[in-house]
PDB file of N, CA and C in Angstrom:
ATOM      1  N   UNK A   1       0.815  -1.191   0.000  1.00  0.00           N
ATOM      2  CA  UNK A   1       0.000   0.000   0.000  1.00  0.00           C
ATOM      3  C   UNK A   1       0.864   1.263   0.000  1.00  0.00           C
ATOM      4  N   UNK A   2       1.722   1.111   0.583  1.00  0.00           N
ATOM      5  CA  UNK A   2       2.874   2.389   0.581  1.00  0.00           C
ATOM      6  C   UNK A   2       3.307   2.771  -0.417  1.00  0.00           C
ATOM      7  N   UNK A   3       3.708   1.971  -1.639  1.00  0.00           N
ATOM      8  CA  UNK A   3       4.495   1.613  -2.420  1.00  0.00           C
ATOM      9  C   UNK A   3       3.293   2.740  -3.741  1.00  0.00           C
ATOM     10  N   UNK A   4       2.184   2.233  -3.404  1.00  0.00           N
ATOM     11  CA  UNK A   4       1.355   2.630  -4.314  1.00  0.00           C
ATOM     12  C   UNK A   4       1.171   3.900  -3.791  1.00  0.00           C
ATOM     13  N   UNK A   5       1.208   4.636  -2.584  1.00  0.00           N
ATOM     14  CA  UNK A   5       0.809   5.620  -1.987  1.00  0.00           C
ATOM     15  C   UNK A   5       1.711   6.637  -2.708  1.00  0.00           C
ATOM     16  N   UNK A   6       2.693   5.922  -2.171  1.00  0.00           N
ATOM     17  CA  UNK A   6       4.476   7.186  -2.737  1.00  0.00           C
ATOM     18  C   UNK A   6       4.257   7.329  -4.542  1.00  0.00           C
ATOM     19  N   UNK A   7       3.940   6.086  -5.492  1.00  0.00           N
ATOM     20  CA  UNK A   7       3.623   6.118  -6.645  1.00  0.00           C
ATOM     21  C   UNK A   7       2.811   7.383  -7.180  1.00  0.00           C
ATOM     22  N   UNK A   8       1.236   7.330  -6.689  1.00  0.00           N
ATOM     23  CA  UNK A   8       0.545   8.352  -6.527  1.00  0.00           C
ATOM     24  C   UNK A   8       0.915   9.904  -6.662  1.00  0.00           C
ATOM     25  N   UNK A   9       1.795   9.617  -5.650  1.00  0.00           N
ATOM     26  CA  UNK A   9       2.495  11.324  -4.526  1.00  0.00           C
ATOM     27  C   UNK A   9       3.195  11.531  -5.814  1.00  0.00           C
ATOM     28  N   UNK A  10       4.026  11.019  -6.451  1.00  0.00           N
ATOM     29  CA  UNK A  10       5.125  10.830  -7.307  1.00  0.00           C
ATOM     30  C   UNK A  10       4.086  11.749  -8.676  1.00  0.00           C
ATOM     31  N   UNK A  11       3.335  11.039  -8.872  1.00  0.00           N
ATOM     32  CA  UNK A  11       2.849  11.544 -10.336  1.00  0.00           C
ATOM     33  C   UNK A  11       1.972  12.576 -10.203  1.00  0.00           C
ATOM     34  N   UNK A  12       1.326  12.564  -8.401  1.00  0.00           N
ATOM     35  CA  UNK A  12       0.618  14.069  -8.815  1.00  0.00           C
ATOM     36  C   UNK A  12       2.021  15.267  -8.920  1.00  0.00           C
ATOM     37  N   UNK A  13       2.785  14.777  -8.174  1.00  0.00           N
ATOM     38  CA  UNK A  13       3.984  16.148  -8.578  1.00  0.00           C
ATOM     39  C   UNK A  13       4.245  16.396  -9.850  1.00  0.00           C
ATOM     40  N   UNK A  14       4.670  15.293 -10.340  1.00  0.00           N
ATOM     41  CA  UNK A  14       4.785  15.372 -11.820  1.00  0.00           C
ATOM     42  C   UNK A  14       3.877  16.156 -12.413  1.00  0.00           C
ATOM     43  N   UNK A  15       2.344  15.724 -12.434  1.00  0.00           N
ATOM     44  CA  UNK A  15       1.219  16.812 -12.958  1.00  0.00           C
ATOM     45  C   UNK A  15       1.135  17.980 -12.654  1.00  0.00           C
ATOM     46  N   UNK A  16       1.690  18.688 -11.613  1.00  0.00           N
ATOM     47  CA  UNK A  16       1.585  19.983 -10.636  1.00  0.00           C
ATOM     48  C   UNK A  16       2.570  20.605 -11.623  1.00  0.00           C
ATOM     49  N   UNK A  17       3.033  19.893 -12.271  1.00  0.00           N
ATOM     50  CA  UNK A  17       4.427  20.762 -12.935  1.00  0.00           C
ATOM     51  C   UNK A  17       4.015  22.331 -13.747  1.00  0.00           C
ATOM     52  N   UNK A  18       4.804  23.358 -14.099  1.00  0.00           N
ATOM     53  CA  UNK A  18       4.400  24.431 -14.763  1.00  0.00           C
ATOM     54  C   UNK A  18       3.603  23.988 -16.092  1.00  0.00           C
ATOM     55  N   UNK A  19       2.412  24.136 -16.900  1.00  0.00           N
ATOM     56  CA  UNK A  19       2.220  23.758 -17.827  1.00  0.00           C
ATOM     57  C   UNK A  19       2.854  23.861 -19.162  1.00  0.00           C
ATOM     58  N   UNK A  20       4.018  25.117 -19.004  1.00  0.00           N
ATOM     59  CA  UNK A  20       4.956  25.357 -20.060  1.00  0.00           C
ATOM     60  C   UNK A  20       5.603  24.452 -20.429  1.00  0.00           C
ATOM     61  N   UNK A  21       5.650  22.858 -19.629  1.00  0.00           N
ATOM     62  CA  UNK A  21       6.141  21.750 -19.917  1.00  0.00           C
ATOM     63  C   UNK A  21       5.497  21.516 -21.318  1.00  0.00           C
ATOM     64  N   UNK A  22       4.439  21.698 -21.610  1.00  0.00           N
ATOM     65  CA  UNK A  22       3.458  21.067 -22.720  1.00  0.00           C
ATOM     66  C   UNK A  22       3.938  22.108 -23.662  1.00  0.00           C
ATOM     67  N   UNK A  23       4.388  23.412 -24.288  1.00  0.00           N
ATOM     68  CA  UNK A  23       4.627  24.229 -24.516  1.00  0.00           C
ATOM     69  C   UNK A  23       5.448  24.260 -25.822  1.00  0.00           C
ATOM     70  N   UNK A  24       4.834  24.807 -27.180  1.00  0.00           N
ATOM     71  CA  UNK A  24       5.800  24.294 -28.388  1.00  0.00           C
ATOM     72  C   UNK A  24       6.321  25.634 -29.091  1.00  0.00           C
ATOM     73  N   UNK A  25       6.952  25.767 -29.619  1.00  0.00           N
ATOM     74  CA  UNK A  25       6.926  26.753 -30.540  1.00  0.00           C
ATOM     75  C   UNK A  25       6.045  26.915 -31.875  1.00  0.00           C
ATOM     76  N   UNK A  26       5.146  26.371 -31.947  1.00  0.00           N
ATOM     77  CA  UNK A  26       4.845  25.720 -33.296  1.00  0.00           C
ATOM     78  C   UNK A  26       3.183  25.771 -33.223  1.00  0.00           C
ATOM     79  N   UNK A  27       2.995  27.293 -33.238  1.00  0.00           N
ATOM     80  CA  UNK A  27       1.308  27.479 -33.668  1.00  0.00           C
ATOM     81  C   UNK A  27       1.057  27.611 -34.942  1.00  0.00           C
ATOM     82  N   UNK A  28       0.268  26.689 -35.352  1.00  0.00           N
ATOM     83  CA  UNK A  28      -0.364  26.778 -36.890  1.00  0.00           C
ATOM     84  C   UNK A  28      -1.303  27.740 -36.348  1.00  0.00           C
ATOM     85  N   UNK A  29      -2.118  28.102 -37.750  1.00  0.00           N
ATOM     86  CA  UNK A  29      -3.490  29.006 -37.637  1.00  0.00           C
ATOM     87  C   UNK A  29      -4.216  28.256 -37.287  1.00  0.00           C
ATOM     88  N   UNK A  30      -4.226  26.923 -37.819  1.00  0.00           N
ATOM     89  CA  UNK A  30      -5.517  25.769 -38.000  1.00  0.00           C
ATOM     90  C   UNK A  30      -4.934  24.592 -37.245  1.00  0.00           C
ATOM     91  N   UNK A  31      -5.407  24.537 -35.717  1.00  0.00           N
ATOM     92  CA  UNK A  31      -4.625  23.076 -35.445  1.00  0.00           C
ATOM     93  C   UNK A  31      -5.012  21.820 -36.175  1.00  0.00           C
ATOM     94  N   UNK A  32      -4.273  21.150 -35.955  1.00  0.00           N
ATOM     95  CA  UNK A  32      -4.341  20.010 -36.579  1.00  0.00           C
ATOM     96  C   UNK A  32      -5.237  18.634 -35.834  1.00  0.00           C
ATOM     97  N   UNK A  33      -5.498  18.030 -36.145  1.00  0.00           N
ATOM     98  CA  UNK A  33      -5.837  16.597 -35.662  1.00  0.00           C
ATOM     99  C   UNK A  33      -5.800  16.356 -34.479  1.00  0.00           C
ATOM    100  N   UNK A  34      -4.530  15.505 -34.861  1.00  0.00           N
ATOM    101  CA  UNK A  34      -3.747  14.909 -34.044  1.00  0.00           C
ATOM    102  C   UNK A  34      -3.399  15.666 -32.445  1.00  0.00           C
ATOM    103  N   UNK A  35      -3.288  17.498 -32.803  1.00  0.00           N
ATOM    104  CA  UNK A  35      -3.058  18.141 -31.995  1.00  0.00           C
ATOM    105  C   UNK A  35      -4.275  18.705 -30.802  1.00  0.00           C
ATOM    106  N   UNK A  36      -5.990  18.553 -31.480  1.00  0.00           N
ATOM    107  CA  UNK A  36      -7.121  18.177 -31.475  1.00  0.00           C
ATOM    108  C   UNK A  36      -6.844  16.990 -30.021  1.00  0.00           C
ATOM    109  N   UNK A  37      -6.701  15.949 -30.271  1.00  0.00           N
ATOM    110  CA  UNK A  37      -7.258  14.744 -30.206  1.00  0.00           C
ATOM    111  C   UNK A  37      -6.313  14.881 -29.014  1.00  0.00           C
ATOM    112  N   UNK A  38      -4.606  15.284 -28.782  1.00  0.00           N
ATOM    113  CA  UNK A  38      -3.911  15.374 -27.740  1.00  0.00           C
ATOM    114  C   UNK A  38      -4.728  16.200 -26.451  1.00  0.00           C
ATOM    115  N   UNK A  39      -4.834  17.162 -27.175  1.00  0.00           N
ATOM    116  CA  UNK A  39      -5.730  18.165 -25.998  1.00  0.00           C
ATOM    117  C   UNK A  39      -6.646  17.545 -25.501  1.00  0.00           C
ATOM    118  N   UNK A  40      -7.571  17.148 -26.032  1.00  0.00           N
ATOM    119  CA  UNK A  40      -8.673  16.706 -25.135  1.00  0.00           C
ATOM    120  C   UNK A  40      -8.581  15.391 -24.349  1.00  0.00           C
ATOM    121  N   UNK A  41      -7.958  14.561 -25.027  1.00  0.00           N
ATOM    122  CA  UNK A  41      -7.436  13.390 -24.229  1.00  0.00           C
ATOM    123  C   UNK A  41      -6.464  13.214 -22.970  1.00  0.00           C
ATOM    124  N   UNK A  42      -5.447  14.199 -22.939  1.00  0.00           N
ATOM    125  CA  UNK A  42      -4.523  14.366 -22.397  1.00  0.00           C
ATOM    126  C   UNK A  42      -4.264  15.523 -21.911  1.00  0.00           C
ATOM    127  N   UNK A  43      -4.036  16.637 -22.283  1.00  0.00           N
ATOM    128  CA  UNK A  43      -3.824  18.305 -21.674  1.00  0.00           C
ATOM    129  C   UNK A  43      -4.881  18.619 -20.882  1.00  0.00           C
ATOM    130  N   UNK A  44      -5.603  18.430 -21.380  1.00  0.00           N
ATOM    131  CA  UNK A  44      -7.282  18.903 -20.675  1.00  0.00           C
ATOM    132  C   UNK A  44      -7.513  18.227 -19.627  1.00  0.00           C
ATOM    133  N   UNK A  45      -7.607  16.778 -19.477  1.00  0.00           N
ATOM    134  CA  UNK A  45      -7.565  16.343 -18.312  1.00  0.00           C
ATOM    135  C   UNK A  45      -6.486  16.575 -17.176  1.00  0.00           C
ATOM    136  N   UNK A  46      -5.259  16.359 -17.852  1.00  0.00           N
ATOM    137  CA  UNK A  46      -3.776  16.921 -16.944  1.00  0.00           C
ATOM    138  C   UNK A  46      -4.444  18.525 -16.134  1.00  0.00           C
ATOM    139  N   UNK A  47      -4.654  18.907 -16.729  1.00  0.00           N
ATOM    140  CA  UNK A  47      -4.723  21.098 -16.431  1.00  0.00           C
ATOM    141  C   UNK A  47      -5.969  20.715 -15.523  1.00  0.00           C
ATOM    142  N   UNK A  48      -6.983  19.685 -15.284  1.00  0.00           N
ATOM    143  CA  UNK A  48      -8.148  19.783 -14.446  1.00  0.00           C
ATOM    144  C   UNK A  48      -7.952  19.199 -13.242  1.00  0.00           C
ATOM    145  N   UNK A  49      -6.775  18.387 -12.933  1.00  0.00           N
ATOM    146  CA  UNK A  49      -5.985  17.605 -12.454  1.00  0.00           C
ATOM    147  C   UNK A  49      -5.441  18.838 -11.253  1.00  0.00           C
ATOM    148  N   UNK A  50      -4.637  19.342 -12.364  1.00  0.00           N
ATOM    149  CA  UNK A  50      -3.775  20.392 -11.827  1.00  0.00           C
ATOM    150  C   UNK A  50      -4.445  21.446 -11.441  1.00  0.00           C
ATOM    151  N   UNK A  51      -5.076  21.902 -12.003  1.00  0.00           N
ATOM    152  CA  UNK A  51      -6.405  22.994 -11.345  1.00  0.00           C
ATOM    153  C   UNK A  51      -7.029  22.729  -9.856  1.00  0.00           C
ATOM    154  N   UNK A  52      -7.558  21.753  -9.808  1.00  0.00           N
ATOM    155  CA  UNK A  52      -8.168  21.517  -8.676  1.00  0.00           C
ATOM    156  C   UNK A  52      -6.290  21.157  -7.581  1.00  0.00           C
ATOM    157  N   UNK A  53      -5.624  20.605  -7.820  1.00  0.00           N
ATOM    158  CA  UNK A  53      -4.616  20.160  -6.662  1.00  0.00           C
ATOM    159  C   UNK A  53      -4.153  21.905  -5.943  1.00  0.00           C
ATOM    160  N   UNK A  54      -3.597  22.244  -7.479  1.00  0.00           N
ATOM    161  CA  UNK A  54      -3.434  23.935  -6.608  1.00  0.00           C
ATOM    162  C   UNK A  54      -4.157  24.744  -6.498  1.00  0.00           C
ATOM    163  N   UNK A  55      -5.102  24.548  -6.898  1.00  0.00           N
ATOM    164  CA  UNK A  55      -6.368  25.309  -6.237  1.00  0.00           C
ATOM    165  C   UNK A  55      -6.589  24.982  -4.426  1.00  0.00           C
ATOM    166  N   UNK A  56      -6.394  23.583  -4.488  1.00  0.00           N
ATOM    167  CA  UNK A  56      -6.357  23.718  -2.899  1.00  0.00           C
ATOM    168  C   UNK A  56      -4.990  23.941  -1.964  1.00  0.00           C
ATOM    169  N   UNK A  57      -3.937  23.869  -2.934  1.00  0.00           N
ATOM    170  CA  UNK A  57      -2.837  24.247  -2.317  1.00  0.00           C
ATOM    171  C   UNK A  57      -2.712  25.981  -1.852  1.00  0.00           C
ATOM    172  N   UNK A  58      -3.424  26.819  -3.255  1.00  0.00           N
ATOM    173  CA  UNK A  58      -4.035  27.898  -2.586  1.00  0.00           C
ATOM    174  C   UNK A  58      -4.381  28.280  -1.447  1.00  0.00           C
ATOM    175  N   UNK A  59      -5.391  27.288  -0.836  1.00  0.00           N
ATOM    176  CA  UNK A  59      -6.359  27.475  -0.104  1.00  0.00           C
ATOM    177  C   UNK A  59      -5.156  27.495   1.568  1.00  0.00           C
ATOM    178  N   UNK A  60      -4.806  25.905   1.048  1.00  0.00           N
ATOM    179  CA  UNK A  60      -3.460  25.773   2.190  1.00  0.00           C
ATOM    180  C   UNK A  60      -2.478  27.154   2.653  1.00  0.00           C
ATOM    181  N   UNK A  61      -1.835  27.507   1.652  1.00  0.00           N
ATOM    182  CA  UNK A  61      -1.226  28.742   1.695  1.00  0.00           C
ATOM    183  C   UNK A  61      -1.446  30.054   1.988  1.00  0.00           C
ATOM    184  N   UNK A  62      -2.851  30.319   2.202  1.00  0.00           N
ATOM    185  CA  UNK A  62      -3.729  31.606   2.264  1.00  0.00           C
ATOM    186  C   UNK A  62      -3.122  32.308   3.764  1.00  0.00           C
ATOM    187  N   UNK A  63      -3.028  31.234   5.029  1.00  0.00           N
ATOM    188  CA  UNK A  63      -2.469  31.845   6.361  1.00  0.00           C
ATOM    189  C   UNK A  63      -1.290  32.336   5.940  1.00  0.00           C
ATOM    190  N   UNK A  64      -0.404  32.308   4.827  1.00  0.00           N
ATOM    191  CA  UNK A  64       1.091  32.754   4.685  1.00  0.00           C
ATOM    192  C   UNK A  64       1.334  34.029   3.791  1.00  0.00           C
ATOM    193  N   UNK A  65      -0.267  33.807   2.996  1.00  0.00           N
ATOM    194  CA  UNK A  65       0.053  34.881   1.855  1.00  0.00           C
ATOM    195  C   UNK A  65      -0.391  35.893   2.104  1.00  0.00           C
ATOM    196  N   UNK A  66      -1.606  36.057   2.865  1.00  0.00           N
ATOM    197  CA  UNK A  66      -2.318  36.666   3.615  1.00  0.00           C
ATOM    198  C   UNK A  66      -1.479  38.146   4.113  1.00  0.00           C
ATOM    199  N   UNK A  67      -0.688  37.931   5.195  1.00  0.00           N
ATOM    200  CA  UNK A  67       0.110  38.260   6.090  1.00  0.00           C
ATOM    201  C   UNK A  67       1.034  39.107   5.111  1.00  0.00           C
ATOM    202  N   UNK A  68       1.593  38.848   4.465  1.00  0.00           N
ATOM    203  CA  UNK A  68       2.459  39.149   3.415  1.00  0.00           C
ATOM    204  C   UNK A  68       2.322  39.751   1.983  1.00  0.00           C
ATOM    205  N   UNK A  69       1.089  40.120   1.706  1.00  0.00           N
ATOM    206  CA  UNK A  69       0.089  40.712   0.987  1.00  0.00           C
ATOM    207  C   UNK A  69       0.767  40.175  -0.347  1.00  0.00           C
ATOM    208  N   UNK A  70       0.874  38.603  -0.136  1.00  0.00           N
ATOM    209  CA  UNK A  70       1.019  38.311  -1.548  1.00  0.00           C
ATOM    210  C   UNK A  70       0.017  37.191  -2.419  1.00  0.00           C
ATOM    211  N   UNK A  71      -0.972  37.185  -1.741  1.00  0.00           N
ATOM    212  CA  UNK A  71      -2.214  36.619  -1.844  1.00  0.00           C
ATOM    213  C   UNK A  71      -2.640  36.384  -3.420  1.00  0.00           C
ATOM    214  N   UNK A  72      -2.839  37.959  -3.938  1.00  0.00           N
ATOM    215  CA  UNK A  72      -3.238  37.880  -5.416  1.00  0.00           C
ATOM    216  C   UNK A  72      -1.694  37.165  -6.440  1.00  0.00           C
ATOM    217  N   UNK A  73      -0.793  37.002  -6.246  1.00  0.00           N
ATOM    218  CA  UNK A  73       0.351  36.561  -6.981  1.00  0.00           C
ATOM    219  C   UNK A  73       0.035  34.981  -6.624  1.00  0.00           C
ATOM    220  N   UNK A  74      -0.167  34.766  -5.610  1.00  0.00           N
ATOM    221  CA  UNK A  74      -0.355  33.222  -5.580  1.00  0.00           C
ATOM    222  C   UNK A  74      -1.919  32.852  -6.183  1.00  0.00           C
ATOM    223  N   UNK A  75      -2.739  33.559  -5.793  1.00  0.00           N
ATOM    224  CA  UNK A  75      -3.615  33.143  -6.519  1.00  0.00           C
ATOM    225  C   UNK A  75      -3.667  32.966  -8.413  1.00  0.00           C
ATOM    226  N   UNK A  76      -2.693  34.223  -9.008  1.00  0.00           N
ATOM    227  CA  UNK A  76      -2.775  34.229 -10.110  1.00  0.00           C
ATOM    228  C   UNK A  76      -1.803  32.859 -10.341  1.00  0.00           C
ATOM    229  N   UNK A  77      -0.788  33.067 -10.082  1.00  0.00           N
ATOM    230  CA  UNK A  77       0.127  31.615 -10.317  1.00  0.00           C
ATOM    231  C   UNK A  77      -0.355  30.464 -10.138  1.00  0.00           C
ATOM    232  N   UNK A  78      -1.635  30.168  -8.715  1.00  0.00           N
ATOM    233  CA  UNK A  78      -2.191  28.701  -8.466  1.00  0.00           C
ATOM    234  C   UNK A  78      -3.401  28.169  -8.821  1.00  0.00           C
ATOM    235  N   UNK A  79      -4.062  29.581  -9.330  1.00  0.00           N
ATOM    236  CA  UNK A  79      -5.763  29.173  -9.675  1.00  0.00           C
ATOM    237  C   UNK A  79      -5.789  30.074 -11.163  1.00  0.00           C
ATOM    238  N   UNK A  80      -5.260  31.067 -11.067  1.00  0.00           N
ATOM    239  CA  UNK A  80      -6.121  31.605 -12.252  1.00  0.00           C
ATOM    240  C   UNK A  80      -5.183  31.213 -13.717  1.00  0.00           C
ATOM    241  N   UNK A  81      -3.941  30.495 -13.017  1.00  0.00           N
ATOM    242  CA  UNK A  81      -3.035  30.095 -14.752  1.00  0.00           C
ATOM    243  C   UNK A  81      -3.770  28.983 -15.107  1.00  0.00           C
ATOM    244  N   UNK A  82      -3.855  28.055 -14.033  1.00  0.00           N
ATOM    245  CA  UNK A  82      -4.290  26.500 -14.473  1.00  0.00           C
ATOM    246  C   UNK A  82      -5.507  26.330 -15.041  1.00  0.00           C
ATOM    247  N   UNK A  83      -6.504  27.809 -14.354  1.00  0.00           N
ATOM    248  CA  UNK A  83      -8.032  27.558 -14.805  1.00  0.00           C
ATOM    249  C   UNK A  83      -7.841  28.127 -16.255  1.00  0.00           C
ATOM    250  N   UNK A  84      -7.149  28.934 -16.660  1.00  0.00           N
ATOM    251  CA  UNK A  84      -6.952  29.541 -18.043  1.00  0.00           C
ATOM    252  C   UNK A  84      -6.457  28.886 -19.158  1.00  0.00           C
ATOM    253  N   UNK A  85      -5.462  27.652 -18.443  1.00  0.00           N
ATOM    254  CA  UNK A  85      -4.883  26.687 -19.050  1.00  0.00           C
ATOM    255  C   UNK A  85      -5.953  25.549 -19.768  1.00  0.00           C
ATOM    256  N   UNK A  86      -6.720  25.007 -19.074  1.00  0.00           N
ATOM    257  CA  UNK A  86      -7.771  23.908 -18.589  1.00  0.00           C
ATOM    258  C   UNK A  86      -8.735  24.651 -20.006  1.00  0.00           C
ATOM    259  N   UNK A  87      -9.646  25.806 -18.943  1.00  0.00           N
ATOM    260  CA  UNK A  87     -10.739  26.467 -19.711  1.00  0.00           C
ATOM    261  C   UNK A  87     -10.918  27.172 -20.872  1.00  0.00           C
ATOM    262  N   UNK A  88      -9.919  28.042 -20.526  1.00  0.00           N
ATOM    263  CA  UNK A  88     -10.287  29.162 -21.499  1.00  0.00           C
ATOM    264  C   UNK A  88      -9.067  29.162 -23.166  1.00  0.00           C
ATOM    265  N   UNK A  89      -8.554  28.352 -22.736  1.00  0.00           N
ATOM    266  CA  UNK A  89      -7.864  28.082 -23.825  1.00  0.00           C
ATOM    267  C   UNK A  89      -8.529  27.585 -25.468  1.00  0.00           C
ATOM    268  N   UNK A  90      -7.940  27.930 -26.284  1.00  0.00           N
ATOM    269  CA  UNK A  90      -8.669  27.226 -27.861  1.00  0.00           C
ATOM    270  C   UNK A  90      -8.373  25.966 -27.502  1.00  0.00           C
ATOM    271  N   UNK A  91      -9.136  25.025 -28.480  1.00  0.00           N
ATOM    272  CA  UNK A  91      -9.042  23.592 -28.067  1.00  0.00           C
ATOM    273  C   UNK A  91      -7.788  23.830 -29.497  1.00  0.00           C
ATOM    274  N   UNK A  92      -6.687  22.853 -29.390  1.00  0.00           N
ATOM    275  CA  UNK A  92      -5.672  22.441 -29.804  1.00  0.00           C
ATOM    276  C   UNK A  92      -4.593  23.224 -29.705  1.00  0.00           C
ATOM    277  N   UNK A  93      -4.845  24.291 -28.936  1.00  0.00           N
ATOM    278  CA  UNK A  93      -3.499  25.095 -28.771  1.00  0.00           C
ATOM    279  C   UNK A  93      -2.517  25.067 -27.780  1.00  0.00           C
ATOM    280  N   UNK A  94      -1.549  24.715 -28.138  1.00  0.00           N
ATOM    281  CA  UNK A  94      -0.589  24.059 -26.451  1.00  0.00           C
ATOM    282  C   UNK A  94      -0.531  25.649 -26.071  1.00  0.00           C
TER     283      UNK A  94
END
């Protein structure tokens, strides 16, 4: 059970990662397919993943940011990139 626990721990970090990981140089006008079919299968779920984890890591952090009036920087960095990432993005555009 441990083994699978640490596994887990392991890959949500991995997912938490900056999304610029996904990140190409290479915008057509017209995505493609293939690039289609990645997003929704894979990016989209990853970014909803990641949305909700730091969204509550947000929440965690609020007694620290609070204090330190850096509240809106963490929020933009922990909720409002990932939800922009996830949502509001064109579908096929890394």
């Amino acid at each position: 059970m441990k083994k699978i626990l640490g596994l887990f721990l392991i890959t949500l970090l991995v997912l938490c990662g900056s999304g610029s990981v996904f990140a190409t140089d290479y915008f057509p006008e017209h995505p493609s397919l293939e690039d289609v079919v990645e997003d929704v299968l894979i990016l989209r779920p990853v970014g909803l993943i990641r949305t909700v984890i730091e969204g509550a890591a947000f929440v965690v952090t609020l007694p620290v940011t609070i204090p330190l009036r850096k509240d809106e920087k963490a929020f933009d960095y922990l909720v409002r990139d990932p939800y922009n990432f996830t949502f509001k993005r064109p579908l096929g555009k890394n």
